[in-house]
C-alpha atoms as a PDB file:
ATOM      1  CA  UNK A   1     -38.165 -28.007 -44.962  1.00  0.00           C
ATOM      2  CA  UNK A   2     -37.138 -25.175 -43.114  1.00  0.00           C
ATOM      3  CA  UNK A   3     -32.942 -25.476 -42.301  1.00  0.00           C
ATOM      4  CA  UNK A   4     -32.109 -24.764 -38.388  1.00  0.00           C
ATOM      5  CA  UNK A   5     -28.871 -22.176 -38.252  1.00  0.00           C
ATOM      6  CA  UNK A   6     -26.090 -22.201 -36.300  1.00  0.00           C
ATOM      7  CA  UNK A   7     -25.912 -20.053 -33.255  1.00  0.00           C
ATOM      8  CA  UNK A   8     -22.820 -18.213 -33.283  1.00  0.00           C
ATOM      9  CA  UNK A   9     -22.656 -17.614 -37.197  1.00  0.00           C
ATOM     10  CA  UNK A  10     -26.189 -18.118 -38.404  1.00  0.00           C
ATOM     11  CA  UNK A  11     -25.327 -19.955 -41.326  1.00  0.00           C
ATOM     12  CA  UNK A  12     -27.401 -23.558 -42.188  1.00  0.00           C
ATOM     13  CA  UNK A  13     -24.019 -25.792 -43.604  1.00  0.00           C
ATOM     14  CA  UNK A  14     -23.508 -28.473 -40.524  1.00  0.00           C
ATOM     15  CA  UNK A  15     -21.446 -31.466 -41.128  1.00  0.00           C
ATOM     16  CA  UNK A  16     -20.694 -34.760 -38.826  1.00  0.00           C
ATOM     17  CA  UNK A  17     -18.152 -36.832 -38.722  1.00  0.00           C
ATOM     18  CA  UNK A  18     -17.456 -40.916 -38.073  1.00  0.00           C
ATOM     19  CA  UNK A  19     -15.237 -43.077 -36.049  1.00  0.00           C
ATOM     20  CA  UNK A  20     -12.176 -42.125 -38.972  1.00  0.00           C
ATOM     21  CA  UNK A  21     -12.730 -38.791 -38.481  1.00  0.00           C
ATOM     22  CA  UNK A  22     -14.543 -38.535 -42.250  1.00  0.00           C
ATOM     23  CA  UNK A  23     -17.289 -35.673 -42.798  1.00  0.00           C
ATOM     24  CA  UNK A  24     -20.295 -35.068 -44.085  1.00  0.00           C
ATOM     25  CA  UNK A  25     -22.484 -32.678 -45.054  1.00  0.00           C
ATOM     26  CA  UNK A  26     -25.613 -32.367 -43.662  1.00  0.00           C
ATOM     27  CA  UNK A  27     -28.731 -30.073 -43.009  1.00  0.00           C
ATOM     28  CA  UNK A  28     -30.742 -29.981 -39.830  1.00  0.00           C
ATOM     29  CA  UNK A  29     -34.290 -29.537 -40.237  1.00  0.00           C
ATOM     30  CA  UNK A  30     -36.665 -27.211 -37.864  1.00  0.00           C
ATOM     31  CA  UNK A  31     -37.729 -30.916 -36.472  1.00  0.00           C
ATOM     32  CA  UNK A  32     -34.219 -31.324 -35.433  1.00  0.00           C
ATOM     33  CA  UNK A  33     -33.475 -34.367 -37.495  1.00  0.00           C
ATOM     34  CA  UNK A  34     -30.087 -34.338 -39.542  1.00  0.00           C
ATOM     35  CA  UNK A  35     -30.206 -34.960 -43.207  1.00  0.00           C
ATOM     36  CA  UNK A  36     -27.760 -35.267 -45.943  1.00  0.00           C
ATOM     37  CA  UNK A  37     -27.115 -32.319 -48.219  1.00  0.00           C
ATOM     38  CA  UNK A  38     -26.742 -34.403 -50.876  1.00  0.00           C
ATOM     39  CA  UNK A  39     -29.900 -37.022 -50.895  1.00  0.00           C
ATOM     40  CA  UNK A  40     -28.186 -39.866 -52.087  1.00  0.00           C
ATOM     41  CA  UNK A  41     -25.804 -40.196 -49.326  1.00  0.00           C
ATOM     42  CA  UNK A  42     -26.096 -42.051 -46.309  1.00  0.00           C
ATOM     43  CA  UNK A  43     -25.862 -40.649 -42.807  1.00  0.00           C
ATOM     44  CA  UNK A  44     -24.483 -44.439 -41.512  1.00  0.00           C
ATOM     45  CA  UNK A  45     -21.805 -44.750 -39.372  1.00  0.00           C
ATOM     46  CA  UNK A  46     -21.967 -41.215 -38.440  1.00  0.00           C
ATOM     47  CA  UNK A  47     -22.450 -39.352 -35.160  1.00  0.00           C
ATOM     48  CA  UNK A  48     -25.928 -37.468 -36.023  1.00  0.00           C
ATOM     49  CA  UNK A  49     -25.690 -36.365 -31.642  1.00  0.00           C
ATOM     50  CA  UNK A  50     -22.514 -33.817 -32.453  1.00  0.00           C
ATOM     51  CA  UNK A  51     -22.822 -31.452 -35.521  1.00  0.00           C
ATOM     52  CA  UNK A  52     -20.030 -29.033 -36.712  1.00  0.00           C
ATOM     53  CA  UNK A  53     -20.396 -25.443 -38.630  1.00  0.00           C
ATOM     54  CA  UNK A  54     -18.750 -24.654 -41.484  1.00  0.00           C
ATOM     55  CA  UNK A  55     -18.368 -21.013 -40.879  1.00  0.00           C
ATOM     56  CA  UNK A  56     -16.953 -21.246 -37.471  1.00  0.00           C
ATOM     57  CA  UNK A  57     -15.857 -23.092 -34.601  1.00  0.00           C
ATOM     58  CA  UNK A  58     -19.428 -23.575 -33.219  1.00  0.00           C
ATOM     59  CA  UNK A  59     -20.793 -27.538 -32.562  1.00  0.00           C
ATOM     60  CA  UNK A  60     -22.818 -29.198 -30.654  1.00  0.00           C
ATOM     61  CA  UNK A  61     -26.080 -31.116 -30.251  1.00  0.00           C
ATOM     62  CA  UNK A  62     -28.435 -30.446 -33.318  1.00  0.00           C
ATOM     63  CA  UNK A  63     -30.787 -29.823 -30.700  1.00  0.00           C
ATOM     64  CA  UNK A  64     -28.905 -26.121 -29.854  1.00  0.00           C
ATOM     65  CA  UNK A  65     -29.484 -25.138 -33.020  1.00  0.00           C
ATOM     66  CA  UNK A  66     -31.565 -21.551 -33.878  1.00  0.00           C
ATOM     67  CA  UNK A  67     -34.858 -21.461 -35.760  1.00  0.00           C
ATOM     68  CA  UNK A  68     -35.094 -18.837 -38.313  1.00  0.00           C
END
């Protein structure tokens, strides 16, 4: 599984949030689909559409991401 980067930083450490404004950290793969950084967590309830950055104030649909 190759990890899709952010644009603006070009680091691979997303994370989403839900409806309380909780996060969670997640990967998105070079098929665009968002998984968990830790396996045994669950992505429900979240918002996979909108992903954040952890480096910097980038976010936006996984789908913007860069393939490195």
């Amino acid at each position: 599984m190759k990890k899709m980067l952010c644009p603006q930083c070009k680091i691979a450490a997303m994370y989403v949030k839900n409806a309380a404004g909780e996060r969670l950290l997640v990967y998105v793969t070079d098929q665009g689909e968002v998984v968990p950084k830790d396996p045994s967590q669950s992505l429900e309830g979240f918002d996979v559409s909108e992903v954040f950055c952890l480096g910097c104030s980038w976010h936006g649909s996984p789908k913007r991401l860069v393939r490195y």
